[in-house]
N, C-alpha and C. Protein backbone atom coordinates (compact mmCIF):
# COMPACT_ATOMS: atom_id res chain seq x y z
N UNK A 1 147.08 113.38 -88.77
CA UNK A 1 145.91 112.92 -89.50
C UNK A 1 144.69 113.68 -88.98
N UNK A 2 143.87 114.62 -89.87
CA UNK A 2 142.68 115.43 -89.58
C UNK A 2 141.83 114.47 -89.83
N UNK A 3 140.56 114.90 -89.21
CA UNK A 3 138.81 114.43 -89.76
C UNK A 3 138.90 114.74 -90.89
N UNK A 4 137.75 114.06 -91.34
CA UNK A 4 137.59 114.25 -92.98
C UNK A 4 136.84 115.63 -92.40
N UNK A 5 136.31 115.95 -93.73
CA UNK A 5 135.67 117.53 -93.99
C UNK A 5 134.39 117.01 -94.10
N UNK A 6 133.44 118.37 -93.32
CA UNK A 6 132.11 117.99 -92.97
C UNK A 6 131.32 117.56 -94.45
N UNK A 7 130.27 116.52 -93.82
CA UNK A 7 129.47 116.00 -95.12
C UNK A 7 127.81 116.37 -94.95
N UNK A 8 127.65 116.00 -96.01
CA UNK A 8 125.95 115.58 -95.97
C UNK A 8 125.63 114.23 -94.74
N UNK A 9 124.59 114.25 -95.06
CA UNK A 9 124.34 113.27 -93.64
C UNK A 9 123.88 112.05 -94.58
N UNK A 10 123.76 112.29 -96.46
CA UNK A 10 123.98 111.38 -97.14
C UNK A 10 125.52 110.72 -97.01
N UNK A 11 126.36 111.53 -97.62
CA UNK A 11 127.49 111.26 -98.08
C UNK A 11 128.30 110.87 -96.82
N UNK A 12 128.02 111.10 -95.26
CA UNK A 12 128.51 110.89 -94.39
C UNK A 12 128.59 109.14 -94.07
N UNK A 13 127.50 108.70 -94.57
CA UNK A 13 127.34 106.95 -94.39
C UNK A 13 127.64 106.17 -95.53
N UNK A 14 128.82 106.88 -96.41
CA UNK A 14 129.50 105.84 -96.94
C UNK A 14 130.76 105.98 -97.02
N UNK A 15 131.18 106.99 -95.91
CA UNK A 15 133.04 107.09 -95.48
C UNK A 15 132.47 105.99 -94.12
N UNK A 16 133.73 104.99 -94.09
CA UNK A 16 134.03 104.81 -92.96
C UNK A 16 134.37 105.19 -91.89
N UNK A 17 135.11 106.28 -92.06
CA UNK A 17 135.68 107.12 -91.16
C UNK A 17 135.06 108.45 -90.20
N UNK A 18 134.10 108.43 -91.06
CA UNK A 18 133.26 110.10 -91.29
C UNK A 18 132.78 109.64 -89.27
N UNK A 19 132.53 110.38 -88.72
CA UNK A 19 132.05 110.47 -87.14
C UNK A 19 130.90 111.13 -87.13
N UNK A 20 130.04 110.40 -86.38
CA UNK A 20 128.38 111.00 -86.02
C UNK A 20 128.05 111.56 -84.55
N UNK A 21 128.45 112.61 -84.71
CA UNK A 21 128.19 113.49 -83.36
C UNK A 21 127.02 113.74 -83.20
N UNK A 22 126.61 114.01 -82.31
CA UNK A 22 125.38 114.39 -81.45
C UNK A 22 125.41 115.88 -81.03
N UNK A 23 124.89 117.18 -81.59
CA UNK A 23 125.10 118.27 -81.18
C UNK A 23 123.91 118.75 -80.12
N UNK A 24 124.54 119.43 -79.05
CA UNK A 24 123.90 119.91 -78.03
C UNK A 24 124.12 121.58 -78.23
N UNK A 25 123.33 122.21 -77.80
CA UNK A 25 123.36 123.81 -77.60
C UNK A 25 122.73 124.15 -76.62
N UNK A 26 123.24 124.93 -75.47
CA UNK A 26 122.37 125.78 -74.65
C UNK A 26 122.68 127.43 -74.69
N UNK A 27 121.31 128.31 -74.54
CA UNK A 27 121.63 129.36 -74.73
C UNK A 27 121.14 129.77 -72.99
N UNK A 28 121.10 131.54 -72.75
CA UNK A 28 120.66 131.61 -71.93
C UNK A 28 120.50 133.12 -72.02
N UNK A 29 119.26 133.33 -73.08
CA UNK A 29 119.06 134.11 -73.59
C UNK A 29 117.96 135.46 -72.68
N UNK A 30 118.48 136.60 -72.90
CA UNK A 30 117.44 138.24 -72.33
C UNK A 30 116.58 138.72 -73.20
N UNK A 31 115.27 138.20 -73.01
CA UNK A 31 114.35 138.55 -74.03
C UNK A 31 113.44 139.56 -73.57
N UNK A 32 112.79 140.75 -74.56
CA UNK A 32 111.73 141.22 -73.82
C UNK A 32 110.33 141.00 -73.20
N UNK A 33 109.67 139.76 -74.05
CA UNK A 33 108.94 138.91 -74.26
C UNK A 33 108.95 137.25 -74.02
N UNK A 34 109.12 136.69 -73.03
CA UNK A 34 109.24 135.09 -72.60
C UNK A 34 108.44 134.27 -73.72
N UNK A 35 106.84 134.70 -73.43
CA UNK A 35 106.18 133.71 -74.01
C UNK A 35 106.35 134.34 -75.69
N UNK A 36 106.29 135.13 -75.92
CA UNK A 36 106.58 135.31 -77.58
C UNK A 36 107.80 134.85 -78.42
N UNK A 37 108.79 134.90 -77.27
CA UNK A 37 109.79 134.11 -77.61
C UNK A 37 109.94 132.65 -77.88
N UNK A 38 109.18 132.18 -76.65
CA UNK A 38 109.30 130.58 -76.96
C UNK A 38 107.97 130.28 -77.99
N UNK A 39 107.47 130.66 -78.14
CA UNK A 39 106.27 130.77 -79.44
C UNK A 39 107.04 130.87 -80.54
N UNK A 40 107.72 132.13 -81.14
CA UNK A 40 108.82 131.83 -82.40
C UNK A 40 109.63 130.87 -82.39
N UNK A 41 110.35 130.40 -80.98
CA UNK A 41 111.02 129.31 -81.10
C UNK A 41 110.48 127.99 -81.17
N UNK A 42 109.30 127.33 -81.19
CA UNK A 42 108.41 126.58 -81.48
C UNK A 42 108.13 126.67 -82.49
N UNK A 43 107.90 127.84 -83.10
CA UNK A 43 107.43 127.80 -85.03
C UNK A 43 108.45 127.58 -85.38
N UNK A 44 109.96 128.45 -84.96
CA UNK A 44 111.51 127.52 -85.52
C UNK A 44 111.23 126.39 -86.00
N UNK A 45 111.03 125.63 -84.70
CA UNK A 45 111.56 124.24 -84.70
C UNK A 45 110.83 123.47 -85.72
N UNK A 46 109.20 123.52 -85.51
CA UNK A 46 108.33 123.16 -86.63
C UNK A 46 108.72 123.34 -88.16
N UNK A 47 109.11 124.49 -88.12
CA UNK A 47 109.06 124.95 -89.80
C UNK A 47 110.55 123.91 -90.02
N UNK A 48 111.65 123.83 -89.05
CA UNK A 48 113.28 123.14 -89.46
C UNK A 48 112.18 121.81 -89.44
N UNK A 49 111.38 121.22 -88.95
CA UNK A 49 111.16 119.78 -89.00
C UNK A 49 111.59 118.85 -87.83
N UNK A 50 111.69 119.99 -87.00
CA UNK A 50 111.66 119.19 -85.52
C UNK A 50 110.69 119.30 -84.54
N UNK A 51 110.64 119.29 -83.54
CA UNK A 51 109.99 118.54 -82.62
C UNK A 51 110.33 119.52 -81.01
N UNK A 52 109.11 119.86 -80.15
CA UNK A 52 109.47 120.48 -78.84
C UNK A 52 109.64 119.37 -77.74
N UNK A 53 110.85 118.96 -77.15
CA UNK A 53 110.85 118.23 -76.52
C UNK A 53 110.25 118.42 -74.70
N UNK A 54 110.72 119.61 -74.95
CA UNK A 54 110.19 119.55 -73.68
C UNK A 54 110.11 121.27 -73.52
N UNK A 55 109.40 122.10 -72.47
CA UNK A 55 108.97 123.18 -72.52
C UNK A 55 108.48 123.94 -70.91
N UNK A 56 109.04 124.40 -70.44
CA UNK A 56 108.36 125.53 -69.42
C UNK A 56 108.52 126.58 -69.04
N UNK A 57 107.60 127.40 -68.36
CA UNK A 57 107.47 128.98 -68.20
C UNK A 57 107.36 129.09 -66.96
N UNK A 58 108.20 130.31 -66.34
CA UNK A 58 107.67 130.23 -64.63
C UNK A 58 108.32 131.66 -64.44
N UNK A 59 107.69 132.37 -62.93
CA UNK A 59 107.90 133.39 -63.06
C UNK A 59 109.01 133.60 -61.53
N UNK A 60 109.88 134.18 -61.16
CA UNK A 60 110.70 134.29 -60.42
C UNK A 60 111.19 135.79 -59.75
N UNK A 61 110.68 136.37 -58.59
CA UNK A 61 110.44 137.84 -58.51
C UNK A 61 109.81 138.79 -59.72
N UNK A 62 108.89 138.39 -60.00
CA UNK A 62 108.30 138.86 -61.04
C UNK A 62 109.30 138.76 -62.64
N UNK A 63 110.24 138.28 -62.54
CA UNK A 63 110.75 137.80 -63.83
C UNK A 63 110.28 136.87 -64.65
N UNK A 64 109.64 136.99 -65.57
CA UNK A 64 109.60 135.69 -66.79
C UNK A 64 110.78 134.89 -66.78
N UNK A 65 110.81 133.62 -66.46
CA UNK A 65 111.65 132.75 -67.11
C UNK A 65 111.02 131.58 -68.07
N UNK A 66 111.90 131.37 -69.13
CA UNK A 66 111.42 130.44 -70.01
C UNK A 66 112.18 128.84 -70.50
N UNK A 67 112.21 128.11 -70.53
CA UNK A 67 113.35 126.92 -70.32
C UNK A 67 112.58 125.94 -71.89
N UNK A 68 113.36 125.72 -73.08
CA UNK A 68 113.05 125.05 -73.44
C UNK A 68 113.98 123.76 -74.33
N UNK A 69 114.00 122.52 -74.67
CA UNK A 69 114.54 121.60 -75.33
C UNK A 69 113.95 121.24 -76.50
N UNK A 70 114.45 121.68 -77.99
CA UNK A 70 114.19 121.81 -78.92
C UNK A 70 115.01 120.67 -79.48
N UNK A 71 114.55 119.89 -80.28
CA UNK A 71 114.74 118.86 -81.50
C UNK A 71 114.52 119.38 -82.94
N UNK A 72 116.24 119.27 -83.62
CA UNK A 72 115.61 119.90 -85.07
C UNK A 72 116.79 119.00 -85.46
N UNK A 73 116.87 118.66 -86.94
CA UNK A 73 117.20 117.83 -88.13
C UNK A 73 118.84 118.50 -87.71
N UNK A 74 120.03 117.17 -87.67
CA UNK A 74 121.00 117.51 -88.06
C UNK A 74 121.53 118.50 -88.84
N UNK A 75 121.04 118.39 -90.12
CA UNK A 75 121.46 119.66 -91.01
C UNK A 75 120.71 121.24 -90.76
N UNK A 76 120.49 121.13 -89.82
CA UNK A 76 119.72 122.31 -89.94
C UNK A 76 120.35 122.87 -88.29
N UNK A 77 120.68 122.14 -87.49
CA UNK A 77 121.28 122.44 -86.25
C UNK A 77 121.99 124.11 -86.67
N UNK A 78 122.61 123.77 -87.19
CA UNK A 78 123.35 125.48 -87.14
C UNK A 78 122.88 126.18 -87.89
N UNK A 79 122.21 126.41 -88.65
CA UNK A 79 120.55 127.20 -88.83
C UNK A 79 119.87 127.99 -87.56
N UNK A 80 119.35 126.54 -86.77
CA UNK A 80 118.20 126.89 -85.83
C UNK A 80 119.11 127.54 -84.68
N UNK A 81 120.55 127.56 -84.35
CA UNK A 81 121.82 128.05 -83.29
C UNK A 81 121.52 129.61 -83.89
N UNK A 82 121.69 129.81 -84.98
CA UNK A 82 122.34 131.47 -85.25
C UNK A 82 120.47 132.23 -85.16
N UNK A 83 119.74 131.45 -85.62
CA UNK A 83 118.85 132.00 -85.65
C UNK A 83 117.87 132.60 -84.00
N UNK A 84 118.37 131.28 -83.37
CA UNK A 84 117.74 131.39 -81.99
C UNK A 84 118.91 132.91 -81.07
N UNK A 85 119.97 132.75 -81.36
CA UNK A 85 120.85 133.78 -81.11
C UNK A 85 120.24 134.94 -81.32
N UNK A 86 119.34 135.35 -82.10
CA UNK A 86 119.02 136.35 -82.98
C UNK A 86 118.37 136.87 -82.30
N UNK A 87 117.33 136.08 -81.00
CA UNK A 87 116.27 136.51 -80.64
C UNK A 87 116.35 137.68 -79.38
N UNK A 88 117.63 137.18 -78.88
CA UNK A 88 117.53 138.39 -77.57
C UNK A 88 118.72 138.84 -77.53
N UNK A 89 119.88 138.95 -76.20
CA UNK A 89 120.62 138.90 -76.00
C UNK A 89 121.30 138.10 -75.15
N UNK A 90 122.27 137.35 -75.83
CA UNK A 90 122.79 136.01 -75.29
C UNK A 90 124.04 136.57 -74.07
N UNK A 91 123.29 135.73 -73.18
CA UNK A 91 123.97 136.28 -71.58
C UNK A 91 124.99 135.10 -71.36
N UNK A 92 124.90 134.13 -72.01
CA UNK A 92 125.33 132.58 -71.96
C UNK A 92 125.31 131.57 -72.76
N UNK A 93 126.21 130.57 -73.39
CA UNK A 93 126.31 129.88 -74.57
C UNK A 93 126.88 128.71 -74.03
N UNK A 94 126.37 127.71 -74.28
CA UNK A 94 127.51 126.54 -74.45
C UNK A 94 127.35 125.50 -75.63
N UNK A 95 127.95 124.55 -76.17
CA UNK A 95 127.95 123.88 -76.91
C UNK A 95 128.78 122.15 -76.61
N UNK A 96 128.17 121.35 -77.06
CA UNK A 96 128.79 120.22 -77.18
C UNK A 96 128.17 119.02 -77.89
N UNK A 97 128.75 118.24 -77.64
CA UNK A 97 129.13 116.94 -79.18
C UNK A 97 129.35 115.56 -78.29
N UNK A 98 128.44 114.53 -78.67
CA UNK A 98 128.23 113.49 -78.22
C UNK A 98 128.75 112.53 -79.12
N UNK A 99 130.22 112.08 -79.31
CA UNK A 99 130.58 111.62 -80.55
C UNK A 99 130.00 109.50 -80.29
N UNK A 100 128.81 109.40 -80.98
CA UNK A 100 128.31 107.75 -81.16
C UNK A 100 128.63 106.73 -82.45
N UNK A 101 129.97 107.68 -82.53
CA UNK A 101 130.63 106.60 -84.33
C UNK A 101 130.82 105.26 -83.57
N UNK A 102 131.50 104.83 -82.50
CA UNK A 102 132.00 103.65 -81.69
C UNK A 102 130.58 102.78 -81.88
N UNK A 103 129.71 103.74 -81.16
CA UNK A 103 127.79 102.89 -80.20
C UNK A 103 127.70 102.46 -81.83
N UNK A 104 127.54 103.17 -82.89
CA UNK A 104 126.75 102.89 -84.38
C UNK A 104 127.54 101.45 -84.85
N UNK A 105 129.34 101.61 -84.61
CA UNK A 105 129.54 100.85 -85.57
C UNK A 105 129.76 99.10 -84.78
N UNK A 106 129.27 99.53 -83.35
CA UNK A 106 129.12 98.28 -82.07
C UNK A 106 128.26 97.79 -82.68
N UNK A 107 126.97 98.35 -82.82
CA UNK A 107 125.75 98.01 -83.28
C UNK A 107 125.47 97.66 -84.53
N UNK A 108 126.20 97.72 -85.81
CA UNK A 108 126.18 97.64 -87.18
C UNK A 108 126.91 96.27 -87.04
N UNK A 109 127.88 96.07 -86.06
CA UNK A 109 128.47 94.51 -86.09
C UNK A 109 127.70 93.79 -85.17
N UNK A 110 126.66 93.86 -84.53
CA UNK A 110 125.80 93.34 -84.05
C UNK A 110 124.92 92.51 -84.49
N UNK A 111 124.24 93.85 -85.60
CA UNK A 111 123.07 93.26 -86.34
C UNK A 111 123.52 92.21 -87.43
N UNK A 112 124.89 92.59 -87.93
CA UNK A 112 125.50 91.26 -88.97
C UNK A 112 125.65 90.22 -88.24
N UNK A 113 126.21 89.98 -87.05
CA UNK A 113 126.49 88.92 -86.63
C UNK A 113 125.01 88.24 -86.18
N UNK A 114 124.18 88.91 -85.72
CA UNK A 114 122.74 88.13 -85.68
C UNK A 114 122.16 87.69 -86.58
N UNK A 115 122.18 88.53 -88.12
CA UNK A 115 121.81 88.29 -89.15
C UNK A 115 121.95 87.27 -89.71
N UNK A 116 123.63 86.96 -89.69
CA UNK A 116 124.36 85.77 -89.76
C UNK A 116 123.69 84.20 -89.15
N UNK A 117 123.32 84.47 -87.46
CA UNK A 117 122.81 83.69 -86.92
C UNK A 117 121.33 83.26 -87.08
N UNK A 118 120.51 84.46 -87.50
CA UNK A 118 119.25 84.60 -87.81
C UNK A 118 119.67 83.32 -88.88
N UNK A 119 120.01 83.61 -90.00
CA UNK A 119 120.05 82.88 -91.33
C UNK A 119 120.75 81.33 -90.51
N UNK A 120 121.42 81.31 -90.23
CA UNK A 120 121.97 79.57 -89.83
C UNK A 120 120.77 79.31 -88.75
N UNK A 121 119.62 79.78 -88.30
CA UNK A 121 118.81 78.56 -87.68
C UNK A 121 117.89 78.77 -89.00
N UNK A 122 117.66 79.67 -89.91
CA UNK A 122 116.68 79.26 -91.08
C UNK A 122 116.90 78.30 -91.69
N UNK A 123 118.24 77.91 -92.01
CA UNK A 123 118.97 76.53 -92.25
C UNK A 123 118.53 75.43 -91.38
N UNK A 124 119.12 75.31 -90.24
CA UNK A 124 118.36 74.40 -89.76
C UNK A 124 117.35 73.97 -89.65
N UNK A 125 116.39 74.98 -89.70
CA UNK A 125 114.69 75.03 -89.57
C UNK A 125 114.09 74.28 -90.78
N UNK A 126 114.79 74.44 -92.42
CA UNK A 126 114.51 73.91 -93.22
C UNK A 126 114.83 72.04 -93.28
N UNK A 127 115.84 71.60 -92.25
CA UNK A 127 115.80 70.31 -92.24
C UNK A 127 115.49 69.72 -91.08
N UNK A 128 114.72 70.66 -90.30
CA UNK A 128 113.91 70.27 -89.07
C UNK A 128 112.82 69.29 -89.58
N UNK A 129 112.39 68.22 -88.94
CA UNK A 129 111.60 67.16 -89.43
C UNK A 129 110.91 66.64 -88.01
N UNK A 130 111.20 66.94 -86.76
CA UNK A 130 110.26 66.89 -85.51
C UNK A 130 109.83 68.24 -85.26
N UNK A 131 108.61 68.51 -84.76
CA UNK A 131 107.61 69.17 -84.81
C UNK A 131 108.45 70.05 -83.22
N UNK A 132 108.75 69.64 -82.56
CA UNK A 132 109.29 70.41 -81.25
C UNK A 132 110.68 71.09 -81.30
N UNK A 133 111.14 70.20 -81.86
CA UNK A 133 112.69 70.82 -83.37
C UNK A 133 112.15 72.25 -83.84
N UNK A 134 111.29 72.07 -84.47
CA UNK A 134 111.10 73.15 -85.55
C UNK A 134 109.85 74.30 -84.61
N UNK A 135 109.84 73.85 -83.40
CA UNK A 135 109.00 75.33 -82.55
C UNK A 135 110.34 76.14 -81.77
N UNK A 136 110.89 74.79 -81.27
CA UNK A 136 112.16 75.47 -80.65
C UNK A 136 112.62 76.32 -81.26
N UNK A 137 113.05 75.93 -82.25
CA UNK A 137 113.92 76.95 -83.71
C UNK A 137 113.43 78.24 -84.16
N UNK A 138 111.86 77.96 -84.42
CA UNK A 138 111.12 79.10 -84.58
C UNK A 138 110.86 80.26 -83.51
N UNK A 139 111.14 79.91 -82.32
CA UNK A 139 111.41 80.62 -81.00
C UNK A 139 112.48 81.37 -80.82
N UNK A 140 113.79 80.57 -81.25
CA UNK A 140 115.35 81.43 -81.68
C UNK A 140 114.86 82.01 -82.67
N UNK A 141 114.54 81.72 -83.67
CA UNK A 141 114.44 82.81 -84.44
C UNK A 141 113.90 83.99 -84.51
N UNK A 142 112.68 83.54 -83.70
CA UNK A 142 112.14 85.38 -83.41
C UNK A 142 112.91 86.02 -82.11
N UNK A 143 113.22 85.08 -81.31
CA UNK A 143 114.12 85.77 -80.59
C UNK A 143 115.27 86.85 -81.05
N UNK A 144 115.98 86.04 -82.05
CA UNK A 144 116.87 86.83 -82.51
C UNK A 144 116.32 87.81 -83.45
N UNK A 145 115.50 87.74 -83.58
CA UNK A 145 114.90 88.82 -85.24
C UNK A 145 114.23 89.95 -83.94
N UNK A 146 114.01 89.83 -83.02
CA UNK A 146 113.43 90.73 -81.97
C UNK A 146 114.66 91.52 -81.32
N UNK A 147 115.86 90.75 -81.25
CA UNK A 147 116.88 91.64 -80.86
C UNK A 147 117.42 92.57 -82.10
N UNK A 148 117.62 91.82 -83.19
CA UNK A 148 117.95 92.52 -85.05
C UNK A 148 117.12 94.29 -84.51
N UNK A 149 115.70 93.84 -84.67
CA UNK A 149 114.88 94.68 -84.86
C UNK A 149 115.24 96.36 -83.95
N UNK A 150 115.04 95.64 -82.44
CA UNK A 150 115.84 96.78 -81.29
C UNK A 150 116.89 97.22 -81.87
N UNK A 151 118.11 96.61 -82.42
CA UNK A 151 119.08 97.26 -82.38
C UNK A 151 118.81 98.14 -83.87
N UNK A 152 118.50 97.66 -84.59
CA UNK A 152 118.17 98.86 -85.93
C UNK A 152 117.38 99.76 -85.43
N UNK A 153 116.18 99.77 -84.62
CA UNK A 153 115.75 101.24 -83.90
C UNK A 153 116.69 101.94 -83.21
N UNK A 154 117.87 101.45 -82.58
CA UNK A 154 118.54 101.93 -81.47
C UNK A 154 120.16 102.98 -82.66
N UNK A 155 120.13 102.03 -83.48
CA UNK A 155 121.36 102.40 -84.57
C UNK A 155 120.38 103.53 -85.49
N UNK A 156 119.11 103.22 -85.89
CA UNK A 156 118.12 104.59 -86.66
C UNK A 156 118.20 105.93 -85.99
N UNK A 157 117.74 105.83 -84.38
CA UNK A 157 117.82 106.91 -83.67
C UNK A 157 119.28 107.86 -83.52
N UNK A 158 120.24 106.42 -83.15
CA UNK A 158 121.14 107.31 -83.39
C UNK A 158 122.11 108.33 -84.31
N UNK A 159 121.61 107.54 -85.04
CA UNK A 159 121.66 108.31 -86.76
C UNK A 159 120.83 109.46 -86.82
N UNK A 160 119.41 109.22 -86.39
CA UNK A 160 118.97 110.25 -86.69
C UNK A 160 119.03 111.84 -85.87
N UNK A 161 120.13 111.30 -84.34
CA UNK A 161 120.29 112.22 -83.42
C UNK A 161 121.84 112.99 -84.16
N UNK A 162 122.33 112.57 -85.23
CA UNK A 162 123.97 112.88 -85.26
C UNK A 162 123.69 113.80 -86.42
């Protein structure tokens, strides 16, 4: 039994099966130019719709070195790989895959089962008739609508990292 065949990052969230990896790339690239380099690779990332995570320059027996962590859109990951390749000569490559189908679909039965619970104290809350009844209740309930909330940021991100 193979993986299914790669999808859109639409069409990927309505197979069950489909897996949301997390792609990593490091290069370890010979450029003639440090800072012009990480300057194009910064407009990269901008123009794909990502983000510089992190960034530095330092010099080492008079060598330029340049170190940077770039954030760009799933679909565009192997785009911004061949293109960054392009720039010098690659002395060093690695690649890897953070597979979070398990963390997403932990968390997708999470938020139902709170949801679930969210809704049975709204029930109760509606035939609450003492005033300390119905603060208590209202306390679970944001409690739980505060955990709902975390975990849909925590299940968004990771979606949006795969």
């Amino acid at each position: 039994m193979g993986y299914p065949k790669a999808q859109s990052p639409s069409e990927r969230y309505l197979l069950p099966d489909a897996r949301l990896v997390i792609k990593n790339a490091s290069f370890n690239i010979e450029v003639e130019d440090v800072q012009a380099t990480m300057d194009k690779a910064t407009h990269l990332t901008k123009a794909m719709g990502g983000f510089i995570e992190s960034s530095n320059k330092s010099e080492l027996d008079s060598k330029a070195q340049g170190f940077m962590t770039i954030r760009v859109p799933e679909a565009k990951f192997e785009s911004a790989v061949e293109q960054i390749r392009g720039y010098g000569e690659v002395k060093g490559e690695s690649a890897t895959g953070d597979d979070v189908t398990a963390q997403v679909a932990d968390i997708d039965a999470r938020i139902k089962t709170l949801k679930s619970e969210e809704e049975s104290y709204r029930e109760i809350l509606r035939q609450a008739r003492k005033i300390g009844d119905i603060l208590d209740i209202k306390e679970r309930i944001g409690q739980v609508r505060q955990e709902i909330e975390s975990l849909m940021a925590q299940q968004a991100t990771l979606r949006k990292l795969s």
